[in-house]
Protein backbone atom coordinates (compact mmCIF):
# COMPACT_ATOMS: atom_id res chain seq x y z
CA UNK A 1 -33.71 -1.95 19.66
CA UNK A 2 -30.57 -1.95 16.96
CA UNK A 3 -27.34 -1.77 17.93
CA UNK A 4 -26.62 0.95 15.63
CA UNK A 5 -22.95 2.72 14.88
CA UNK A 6 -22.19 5.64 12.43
CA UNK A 7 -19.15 5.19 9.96
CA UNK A 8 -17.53 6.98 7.73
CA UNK A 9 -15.35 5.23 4.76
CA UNK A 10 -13.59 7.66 2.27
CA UNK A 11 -12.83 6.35 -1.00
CA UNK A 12 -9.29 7.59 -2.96
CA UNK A 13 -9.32 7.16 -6.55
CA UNK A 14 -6.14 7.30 -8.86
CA UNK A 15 -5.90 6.38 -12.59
CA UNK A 16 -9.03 4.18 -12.13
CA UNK A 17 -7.90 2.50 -9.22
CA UNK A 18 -9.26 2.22 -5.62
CA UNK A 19 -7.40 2.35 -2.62
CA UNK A 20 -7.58 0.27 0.34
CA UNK A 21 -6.50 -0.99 3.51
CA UNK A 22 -5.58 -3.66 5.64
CA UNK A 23 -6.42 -2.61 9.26
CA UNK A 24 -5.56 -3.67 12.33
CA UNK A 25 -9.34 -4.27 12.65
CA UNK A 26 -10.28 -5.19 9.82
CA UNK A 27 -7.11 -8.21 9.62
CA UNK A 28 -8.95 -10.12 12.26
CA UNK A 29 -11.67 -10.40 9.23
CA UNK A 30 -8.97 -10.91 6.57
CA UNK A 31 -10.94 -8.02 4.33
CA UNK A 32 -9.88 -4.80 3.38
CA UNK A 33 -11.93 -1.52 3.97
CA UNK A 34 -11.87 2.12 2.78
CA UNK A 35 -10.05 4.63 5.15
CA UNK A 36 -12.46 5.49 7.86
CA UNK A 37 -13.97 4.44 11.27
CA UNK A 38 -16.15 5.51 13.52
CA UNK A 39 -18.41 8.87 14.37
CA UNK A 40 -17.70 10.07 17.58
CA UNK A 41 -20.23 11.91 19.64
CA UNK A 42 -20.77 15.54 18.00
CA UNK A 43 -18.73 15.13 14.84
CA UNK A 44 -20.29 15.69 11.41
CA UNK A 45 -19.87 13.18 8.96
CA UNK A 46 -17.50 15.11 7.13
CA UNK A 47 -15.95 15.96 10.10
CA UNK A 48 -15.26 12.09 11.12
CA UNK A 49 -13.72 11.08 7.72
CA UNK A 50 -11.05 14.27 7.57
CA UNK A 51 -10.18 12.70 11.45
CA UNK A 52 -9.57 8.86 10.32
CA UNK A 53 -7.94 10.07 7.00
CA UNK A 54 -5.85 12.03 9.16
CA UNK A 55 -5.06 9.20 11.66
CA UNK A 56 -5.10 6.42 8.81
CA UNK A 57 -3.28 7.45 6.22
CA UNK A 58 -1.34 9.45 8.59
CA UNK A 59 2.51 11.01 7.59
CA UNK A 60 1.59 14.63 7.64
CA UNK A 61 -1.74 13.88 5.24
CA UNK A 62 -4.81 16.23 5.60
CA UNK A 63 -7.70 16.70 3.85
CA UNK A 64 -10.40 19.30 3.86
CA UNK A 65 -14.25 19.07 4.52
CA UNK A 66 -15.02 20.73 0.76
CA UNK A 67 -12.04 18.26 -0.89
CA UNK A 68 -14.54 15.37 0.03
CA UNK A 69 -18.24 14.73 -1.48
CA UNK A 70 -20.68 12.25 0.22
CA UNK A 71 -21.39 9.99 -2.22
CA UNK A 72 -23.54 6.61 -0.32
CA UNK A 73 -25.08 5.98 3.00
CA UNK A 74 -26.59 2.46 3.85
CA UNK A 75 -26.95 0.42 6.48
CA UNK A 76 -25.39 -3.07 6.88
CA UNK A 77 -24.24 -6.06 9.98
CA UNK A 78 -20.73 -4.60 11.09
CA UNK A 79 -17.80 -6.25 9.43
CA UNK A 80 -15.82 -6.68 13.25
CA UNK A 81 -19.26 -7.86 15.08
CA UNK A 82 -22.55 -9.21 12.98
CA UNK A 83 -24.64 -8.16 16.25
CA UNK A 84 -24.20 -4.55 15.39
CA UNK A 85 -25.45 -2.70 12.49
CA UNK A 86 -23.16 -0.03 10.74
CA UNK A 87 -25.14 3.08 9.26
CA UNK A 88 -22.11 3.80 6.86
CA UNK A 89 -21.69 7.16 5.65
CA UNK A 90 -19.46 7.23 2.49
CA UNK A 91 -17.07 9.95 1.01
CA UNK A 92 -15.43 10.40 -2.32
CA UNK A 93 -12.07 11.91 -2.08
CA UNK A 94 -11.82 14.76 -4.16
CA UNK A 95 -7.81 15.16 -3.47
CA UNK A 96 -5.65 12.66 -4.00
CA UNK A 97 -2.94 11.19 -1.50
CA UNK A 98 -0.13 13.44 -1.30
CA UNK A 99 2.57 11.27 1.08
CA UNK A 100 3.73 8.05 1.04
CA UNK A 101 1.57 5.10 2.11
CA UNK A 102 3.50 3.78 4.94
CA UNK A 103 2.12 0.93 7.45
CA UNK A 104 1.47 2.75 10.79
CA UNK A 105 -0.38 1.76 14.17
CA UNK A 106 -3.95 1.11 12.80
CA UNK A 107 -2.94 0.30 9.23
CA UNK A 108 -0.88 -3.18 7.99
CA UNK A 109 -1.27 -2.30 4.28
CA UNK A 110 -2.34 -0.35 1.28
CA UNK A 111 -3.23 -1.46 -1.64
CA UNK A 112 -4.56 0.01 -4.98
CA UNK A 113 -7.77 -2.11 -5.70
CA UNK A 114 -8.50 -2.07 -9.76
CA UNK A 115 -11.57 -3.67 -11.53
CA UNK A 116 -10.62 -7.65 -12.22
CA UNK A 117 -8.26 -8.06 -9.19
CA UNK A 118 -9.30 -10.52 -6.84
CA UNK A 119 -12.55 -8.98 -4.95
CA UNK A 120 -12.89 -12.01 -2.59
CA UNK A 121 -10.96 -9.89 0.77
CA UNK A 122 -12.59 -6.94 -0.06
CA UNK A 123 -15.26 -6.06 3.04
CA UNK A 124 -19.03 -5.52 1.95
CA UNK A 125 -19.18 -1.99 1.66
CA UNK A 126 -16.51 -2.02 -1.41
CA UNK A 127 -17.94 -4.85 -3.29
CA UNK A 128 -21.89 -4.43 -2.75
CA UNK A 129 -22.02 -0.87 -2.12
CA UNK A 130 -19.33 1.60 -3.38
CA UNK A 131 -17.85 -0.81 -6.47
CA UNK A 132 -21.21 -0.56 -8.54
CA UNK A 133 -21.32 2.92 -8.04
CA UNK A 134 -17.78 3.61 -9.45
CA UNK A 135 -18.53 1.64 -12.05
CA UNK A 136 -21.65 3.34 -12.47
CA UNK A 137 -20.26 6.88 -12.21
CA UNK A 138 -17.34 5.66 -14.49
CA UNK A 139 -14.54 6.97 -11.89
CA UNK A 140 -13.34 3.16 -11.68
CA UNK A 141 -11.76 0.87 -15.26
């Protein structure tokens, strides 16, 4: 039997740019990830991503269930431990961020990702999953 997890990664778009972040987590990879994290028992997908938005981006920031739109699910080895497999569950921000980006306790740094910047830290599910979409659906240039 898998080891299977549910995630949810929201994606923020600005002026063609993507952002994302430097996790505690994620640092011990060296890759940057979307916002997100993981389902926890009897939350909605939706539900999960307005929670690690919340907690992630943190500084008074909220977002609603209708300001997001699912956008990709897929399922892939887990970017902390291969052994697992991630059934990630992506969202496309339909607000943008409001506050300041300001490190906190899960989050090193932020970073606005744009088309021709180095790609080599960026974790799987940007480059092979939600970058070829945005270019597809023309929301990243």
């Amino acid at each position: 039997m898998e080891n299977l997890i549910y995630v949810v990664g929201t994606a923020f778009i600005r002026d063609g740019k993507l952002l994302i972040s430097m996790s505690q987590r994620s640092a011990k990879k060296g890759r940057y990830t979307l916002v997100g994290g993981g389902v926890e028992k009897g939350e909605t997908f939706k539900e999960a991503a307005r929670r690690e938005c919340q907690e992630e981006i943190s500084n008074g920031f909220d977002i609603k269930e209708e300001e997001m739109k699912e956008i990709l699910n897929f399922r892939e080895p887990a970017l902390s431990d291969p052994t697992l497999t991630i059934e990630m569950h992506m969202m496309l921000a339909l607000k943008d961020v409001d506050v300041e980006l300001m490190p906190n306790d899960e989050i090193i740094e932020y970073k606005w990702f744009k088309l021709g910047d180095d790609d080599s830290q960026l974790a799987s599910a940007i480059k092979d999953h939600f970058i070829p979409w945005a270019i597809e659906n023309r929301i990243m240039y």
